[in-house]
Protein backbone atom coordinates (compact mmCIF):
# COMPACT_ATOMS: atom_id res chain seq x y z
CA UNK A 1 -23.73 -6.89 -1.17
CA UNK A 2 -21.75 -9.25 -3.34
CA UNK A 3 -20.17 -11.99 -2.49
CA UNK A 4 -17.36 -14.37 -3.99
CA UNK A 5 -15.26 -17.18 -3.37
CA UNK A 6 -11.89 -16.92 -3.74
CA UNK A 7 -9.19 -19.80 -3.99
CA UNK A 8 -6.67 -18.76 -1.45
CA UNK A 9 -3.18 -20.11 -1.00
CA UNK A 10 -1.60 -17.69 1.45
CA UNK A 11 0.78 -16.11 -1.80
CA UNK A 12 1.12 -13.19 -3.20
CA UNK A 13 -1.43 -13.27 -6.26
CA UNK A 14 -4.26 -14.86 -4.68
CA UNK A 15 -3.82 -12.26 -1.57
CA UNK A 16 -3.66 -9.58 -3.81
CA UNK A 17 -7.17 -10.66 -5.25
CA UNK A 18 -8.86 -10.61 -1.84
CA UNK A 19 -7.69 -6.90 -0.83
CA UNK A 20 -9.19 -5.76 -4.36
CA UNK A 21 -12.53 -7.67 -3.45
CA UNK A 22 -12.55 -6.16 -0.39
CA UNK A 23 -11.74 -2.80 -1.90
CA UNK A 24 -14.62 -3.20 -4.18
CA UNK A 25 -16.88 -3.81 -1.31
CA UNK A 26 -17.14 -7.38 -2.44
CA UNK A 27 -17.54 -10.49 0.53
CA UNK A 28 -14.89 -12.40 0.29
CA UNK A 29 -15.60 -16.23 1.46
CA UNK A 30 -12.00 -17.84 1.08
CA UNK A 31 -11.26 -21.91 0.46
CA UNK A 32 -7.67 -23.44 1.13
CA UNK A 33 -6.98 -26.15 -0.98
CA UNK A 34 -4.68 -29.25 1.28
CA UNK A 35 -3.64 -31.27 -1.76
CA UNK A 36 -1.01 -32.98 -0.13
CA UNK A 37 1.48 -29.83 -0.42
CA UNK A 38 4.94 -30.24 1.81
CA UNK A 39 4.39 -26.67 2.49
CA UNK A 40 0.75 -26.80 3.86
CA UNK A 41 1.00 -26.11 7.15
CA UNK A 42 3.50 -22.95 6.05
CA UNK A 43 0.64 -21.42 3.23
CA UNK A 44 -2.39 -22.10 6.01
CA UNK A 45 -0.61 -20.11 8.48
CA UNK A 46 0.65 -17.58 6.02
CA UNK A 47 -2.62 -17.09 4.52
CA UNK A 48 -4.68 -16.64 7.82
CA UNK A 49 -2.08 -13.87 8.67
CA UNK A 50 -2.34 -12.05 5.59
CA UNK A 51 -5.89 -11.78 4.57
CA UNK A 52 -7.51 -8.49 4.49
CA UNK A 53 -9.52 -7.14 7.90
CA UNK A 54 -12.56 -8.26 7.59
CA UNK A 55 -12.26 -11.22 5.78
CA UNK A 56 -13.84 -14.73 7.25
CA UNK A 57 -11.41 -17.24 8.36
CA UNK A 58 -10.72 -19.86 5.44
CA UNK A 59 -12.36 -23.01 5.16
CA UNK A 60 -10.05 -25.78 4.41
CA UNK A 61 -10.83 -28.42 1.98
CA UNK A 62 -8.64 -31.99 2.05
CA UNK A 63 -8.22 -33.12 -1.44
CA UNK A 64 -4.99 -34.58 -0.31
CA UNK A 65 -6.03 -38.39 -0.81
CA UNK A 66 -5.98 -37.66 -5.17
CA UNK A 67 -2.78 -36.87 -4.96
CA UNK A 68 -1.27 -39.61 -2.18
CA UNK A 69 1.89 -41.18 -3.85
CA UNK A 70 2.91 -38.51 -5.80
CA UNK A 71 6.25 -38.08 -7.12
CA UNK A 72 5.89 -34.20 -7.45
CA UNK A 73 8.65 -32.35 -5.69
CA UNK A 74 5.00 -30.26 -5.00
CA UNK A 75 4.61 -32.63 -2.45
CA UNK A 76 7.27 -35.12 -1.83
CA UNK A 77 9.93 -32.53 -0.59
CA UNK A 78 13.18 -32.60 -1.91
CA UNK A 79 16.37 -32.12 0.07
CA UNK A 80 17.61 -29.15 -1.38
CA UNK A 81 21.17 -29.79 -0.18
CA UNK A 82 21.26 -33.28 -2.12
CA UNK A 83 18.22 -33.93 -4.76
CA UNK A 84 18.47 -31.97 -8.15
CA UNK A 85 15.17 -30.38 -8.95
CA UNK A 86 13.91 -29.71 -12.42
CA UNK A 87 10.96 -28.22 -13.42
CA UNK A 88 9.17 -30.81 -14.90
CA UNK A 89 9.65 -32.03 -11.33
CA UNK A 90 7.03 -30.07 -9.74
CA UNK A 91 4.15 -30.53 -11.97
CA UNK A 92 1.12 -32.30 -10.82
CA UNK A 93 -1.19 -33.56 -13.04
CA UNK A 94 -4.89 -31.52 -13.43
CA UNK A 95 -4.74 -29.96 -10.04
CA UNK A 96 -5.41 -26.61 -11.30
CA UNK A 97 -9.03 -28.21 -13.17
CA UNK A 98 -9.48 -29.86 -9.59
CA UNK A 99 -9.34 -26.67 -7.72
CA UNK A 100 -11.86 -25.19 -10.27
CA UNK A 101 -14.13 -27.63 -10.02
CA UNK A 102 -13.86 -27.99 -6.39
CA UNK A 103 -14.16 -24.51 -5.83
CA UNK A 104 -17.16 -24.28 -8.29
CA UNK A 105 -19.41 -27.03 -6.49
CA UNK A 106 -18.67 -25.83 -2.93
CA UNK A 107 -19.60 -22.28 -4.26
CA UNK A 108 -22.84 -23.06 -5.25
CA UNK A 109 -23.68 -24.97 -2.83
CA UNK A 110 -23.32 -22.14 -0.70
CA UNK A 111 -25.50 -19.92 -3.07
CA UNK A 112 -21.89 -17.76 -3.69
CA UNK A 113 -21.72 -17.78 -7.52
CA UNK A 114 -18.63 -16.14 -8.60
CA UNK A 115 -15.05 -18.01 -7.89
CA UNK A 116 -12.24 -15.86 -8.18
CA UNK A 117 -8.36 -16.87 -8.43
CA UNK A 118 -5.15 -15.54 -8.46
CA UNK A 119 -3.22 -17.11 -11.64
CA UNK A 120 -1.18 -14.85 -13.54
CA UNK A 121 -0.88 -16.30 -17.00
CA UNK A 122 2.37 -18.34 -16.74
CA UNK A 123 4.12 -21.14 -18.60
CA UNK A 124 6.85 -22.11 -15.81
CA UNK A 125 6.97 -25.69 -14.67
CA UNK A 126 4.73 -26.74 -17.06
CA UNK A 127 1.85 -24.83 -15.48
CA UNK A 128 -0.17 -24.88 -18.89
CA UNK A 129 -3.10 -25.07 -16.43
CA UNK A 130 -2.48 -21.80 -15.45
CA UNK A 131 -1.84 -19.81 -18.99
CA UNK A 132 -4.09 -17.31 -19.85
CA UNK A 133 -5.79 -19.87 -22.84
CA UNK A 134 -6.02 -22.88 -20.33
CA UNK A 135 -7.94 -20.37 -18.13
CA UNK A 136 -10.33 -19.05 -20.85
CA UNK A 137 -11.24 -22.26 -21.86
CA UNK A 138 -12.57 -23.02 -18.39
CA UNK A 139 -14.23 -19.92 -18.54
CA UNK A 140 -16.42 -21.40 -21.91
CA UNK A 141 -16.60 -25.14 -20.16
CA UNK A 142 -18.51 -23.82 -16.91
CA UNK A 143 -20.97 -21.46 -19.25
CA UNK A 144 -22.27 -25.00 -20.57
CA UNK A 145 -22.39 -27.04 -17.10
CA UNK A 146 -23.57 -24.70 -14.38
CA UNK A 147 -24.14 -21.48 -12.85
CA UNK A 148 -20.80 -20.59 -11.41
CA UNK A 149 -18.70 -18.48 -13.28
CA UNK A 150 -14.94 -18.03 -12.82
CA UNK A 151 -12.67 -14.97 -12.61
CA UNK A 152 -9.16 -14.46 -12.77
CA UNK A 153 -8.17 -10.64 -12.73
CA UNK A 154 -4.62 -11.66 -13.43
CA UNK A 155 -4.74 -14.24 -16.10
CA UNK A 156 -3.20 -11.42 -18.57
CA UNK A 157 -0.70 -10.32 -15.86
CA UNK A 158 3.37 -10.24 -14.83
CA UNK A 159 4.60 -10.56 -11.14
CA UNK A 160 5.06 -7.31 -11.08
CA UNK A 161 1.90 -5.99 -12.77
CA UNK A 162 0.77 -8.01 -9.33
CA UNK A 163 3.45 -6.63 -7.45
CA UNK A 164 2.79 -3.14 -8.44
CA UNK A 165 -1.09 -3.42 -7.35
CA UNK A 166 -0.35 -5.26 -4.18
CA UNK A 167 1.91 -2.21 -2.95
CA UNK A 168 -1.09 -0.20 -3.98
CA UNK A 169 -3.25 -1.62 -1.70
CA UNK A 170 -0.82 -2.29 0.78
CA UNK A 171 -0.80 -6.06 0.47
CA UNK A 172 1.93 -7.31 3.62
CA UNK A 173 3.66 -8.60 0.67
CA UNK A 174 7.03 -10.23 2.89
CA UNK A 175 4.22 -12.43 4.46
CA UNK A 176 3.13 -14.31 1.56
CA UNK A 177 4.37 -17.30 0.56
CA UNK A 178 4.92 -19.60 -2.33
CA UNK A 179 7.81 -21.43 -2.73
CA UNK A 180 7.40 -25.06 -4.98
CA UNK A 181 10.75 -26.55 -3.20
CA UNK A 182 11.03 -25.64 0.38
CA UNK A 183 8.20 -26.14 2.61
CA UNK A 184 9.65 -23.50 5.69
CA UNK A 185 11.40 -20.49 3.92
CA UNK A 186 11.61 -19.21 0.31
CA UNK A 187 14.21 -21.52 -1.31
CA UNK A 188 14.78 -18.40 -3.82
CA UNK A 189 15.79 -20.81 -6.84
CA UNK A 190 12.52 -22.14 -7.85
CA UNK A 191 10.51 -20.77 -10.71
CA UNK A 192 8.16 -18.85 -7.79
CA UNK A 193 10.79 -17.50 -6.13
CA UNK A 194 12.56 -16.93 -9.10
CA UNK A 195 9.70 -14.52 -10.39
CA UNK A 196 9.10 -13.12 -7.61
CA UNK A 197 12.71 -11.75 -7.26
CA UNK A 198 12.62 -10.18 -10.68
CA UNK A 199 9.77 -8.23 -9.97
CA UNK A 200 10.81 -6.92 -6.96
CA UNK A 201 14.13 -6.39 -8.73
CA UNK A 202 12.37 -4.67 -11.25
CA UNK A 203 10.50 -2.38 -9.04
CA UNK A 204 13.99 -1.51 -7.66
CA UNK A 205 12.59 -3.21 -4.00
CA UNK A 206 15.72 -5.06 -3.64
């Protein structure tokens, strides 16, 4: 039987991509990234209550130290109430590259060759480490350097192209989470929470 690694963060996309692996017949082996989020201990808990049955627990992997003094509102939490947030404020710098090659080392190591992620091709917050061309360049950069090879089913995707397969597969969608500016509850103004909204707006959920 197959078997992938997927880089789980307890939201929406990524959970979406583990209940298609495990649809496929595919074992999942699932890696939580700690980089020093405010919202950590929210997306582990999150994420062990809403992968599929069947699924091993995560391992979580501390990268947290790369990141220590960080200015990002990714992981020094803003007070919602007081601090303006913009979105150039919750940009980190190569984390998305980081969790690839992370991902990609602890993979093989493990003999699992195939990493899968659940970016949707989006330009929000300056995430240009998560548009579709930042992804397929990565794809042509690991052919050269190793074995592993990456996958992102979503990289040409909306929300609610997500959306619309999670309820398909019957994804507990209310219990994912990924909010960028609260670390407790959806803060429903950042530009997660913001597309989230629309899709479920657009699929007349709300």
């Amino acid at each position: 039987m197959k078997q992938a690694m997927l880089i789980a963060s307890g939201g929406l996309d990524s959970t979406t991509v583990a209940y298609e692996l495990v649809n496929q017949g595919v074992v999942v082996k699932p890696v939580f990234f700690d980089y020093g989020q405010h919202c950590v201990e929210t997306e582990w808990k999150r994420l062990n209550e809403v992968l599929p049955n069947g699924v091993e627990p995560p391992e979580r992997i501390d990268i947290s130290g790369i990141f220590k003094g960080s200015s990002s509102r990714l992981v020094l939490e803003a007070n919602l109430w007081k601090d303006p947030v913009k979105d150039d404020d919750l940009y980190i710098p190569y984390r998305t590259m980081l969790f690839f090659a992370a991902a990609a080392a602890r993979a093989q190591t493990l003999g699992i060759f195939d990493v899968f992620t659940g970016f949707i091709n989006s330009n929000h917050a300056k995430e240009i480490d998560c548009s579709a061309s930042f992804l397929n360049g990565l794809d042509e950069l690991a052919e050269n350097v190793g074995v592993v090879r990456f996958h992102s089913p979503f990289r040409y995707s909306s929300k609610r192209d997500v959306l619309e397969k999670a309820l398909e597969l019957k994804v507990p969608v209310g219990r994912t989470f990924s909010c960028q500016a609260a670390s407790l509850f959806p803060c429903g103004a950042c530009p997660n929470c913001v597309e989230r909204l629309n899709a479920l707006h657009e699929l007349n959920l709300i």
